[in-house]
N, C-alpha and C. Protein backbone atom coordinates (compact mmCIF):
# COMPACT_ATOMS: atom_id res chain seq x y z
N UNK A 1 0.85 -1.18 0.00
CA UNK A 1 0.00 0.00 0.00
C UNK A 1 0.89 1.24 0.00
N UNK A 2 0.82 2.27 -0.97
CA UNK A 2 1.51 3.49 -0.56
C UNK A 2 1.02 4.23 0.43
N UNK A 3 2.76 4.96 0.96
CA UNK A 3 2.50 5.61 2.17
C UNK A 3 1.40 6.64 1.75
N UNK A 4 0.88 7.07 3.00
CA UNK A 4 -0.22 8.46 3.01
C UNK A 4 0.99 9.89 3.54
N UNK A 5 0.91 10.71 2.88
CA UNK A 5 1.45 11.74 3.32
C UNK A 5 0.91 13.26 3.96
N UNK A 6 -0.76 12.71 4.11
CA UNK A 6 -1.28 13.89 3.98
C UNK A 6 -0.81 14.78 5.70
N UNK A 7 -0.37 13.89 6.84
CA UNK A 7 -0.14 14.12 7.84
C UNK A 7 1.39 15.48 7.72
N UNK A 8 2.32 14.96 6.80
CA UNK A 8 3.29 15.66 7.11
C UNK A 8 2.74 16.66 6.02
N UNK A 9 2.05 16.75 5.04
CA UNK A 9 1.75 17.56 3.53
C UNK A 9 0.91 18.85 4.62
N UNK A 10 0.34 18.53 6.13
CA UNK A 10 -0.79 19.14 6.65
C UNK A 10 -0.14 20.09 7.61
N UNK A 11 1.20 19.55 8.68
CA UNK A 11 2.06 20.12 9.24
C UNK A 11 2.88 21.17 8.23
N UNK A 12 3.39 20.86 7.30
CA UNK A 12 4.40 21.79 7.10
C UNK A 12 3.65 23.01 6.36
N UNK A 13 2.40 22.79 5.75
CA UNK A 13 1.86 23.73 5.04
C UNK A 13 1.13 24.91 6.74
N UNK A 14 0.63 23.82 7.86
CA UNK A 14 0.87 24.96 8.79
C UNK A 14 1.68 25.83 9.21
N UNK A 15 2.89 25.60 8.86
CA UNK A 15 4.65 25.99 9.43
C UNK A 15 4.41 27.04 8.39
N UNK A 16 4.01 26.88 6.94
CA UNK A 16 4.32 27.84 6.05
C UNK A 16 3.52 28.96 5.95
N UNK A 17 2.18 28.86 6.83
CA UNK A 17 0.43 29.47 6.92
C UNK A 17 0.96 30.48 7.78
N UNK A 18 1.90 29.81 9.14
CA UNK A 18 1.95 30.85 9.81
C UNK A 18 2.79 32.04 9.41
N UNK A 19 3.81 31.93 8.84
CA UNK A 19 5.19 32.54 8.56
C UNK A 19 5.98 32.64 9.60
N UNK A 20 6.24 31.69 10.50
CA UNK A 20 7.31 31.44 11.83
C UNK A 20 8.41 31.09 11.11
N UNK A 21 9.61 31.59 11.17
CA UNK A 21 11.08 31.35 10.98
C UNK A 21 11.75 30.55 12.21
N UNK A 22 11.57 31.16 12.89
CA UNK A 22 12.05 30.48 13.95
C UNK A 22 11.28 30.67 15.41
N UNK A 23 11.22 29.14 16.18
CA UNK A 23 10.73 29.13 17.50
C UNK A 23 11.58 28.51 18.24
N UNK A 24 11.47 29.05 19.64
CA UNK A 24 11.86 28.21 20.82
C UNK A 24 11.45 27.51 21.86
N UNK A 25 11.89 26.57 22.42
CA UNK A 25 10.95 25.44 23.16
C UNK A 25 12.11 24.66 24.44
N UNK A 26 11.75 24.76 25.57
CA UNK A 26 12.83 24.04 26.56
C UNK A 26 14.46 24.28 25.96
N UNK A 27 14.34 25.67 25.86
CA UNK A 27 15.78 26.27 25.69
C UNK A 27 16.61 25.82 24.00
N UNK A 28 15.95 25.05 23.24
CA UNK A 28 16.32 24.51 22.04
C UNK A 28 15.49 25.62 21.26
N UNK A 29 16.22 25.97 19.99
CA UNK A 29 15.88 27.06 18.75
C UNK A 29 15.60 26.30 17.19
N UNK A 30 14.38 26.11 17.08
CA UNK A 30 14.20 25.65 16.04
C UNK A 30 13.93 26.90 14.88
N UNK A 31 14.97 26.37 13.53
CA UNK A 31 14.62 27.66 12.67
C UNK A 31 14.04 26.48 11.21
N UNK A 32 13.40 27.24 10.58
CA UNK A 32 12.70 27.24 9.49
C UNK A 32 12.91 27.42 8.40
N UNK A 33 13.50 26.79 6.92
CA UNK A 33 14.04 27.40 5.99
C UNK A 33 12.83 27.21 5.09
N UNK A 34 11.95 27.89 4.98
CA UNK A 34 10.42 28.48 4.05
C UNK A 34 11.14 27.27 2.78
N UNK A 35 12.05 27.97 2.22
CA UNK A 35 12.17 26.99 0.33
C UNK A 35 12.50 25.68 0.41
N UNK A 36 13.04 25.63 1.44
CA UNK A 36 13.06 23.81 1.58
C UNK A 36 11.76 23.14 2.01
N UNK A 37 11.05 23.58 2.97
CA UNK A 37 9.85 23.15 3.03
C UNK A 37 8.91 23.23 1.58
N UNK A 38 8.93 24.38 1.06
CA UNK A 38 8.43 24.15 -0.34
C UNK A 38 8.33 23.13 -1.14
N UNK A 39 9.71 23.04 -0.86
CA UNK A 39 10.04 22.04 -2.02
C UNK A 39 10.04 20.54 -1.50
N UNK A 40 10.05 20.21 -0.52
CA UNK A 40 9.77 19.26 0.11
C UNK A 40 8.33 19.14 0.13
N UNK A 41 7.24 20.34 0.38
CA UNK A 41 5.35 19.98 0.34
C UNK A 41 5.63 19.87 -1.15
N UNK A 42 5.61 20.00 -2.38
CA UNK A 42 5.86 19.96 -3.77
C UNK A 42 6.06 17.95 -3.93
N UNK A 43 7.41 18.10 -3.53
CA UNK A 43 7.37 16.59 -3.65
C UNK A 43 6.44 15.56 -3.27
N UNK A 44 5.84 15.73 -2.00
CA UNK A 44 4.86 14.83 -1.16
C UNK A 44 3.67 14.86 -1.75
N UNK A 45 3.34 16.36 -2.52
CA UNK A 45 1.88 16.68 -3.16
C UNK A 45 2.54 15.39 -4.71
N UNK A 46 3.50 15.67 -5.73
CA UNK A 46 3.93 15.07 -6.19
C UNK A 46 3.69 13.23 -6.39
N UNK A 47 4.04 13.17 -5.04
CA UNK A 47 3.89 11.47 -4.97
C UNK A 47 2.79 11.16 -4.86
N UNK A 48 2.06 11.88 -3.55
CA UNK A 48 0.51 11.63 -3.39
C UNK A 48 -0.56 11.82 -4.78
N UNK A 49 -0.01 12.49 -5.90
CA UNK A 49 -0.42 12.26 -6.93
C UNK A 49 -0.50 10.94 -8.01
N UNK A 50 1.16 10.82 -7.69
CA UNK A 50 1.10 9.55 -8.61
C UNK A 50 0.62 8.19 -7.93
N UNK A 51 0.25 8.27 -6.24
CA UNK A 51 -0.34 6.93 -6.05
C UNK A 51 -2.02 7.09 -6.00
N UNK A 52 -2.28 8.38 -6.49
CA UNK A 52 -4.29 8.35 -6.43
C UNK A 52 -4.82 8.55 -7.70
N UNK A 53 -3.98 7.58 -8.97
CA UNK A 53 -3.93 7.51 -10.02
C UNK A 53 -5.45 6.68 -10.37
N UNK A 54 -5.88 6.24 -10.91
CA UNK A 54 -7.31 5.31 -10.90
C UNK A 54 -6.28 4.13 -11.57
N UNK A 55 -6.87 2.82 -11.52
CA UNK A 55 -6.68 1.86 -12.01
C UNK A 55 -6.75 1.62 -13.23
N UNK A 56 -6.05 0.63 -14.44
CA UNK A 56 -6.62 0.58 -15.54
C UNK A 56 -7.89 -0.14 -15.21
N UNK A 57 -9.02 -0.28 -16.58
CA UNK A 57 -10.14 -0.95 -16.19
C UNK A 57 -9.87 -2.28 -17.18
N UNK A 58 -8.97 -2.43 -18.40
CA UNK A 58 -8.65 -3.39 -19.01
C UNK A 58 -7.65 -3.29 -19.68
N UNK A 59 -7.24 -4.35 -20.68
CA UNK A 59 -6.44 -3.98 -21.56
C UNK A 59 -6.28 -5.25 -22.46
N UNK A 60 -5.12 -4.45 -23.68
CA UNK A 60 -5.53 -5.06 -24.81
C UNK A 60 -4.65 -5.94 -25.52
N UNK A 61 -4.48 -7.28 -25.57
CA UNK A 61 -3.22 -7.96 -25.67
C UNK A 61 -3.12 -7.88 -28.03
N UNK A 62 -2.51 -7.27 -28.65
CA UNK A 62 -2.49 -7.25 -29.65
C UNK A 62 -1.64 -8.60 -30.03
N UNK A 63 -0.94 -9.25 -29.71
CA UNK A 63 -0.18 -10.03 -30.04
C UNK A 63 -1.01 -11.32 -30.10
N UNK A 64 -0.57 -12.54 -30.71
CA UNK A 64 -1.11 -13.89 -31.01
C UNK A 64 -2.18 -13.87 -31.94
């Protein structure tokens, strides 16, 4: 079964909604680089495309 991505496709597009660069949390600094996340939601939208493809419904053996 292909993976589902919509969990991380749902987080990072929040990260990008808000426009936070950087946060801090129990003294650790998390920063944010906006174009890598881009391009990283791009890819995931990407894949999640090519696995919600429809099925063929038949096909056609020309040979014999």
């Amino acid at each position: 079964m292909p993976a589902d991505h919509s969990a991380e496709i749902a987080e990072i597009e929040a990260i990008l909604n808000s426009g936070v660069t950087e946060t801090s949390e129990d003294g650790q600094t998390i920063k944010f680089d906006h174009d890598q996340l881009r391009r990283r939601l791009a890819e995931l939208k990407r894949q999640d495309r090519k696995t919600k493809r429809r099925p063929r419904w038949g096909s056609i053996n020309l040979g014999d």
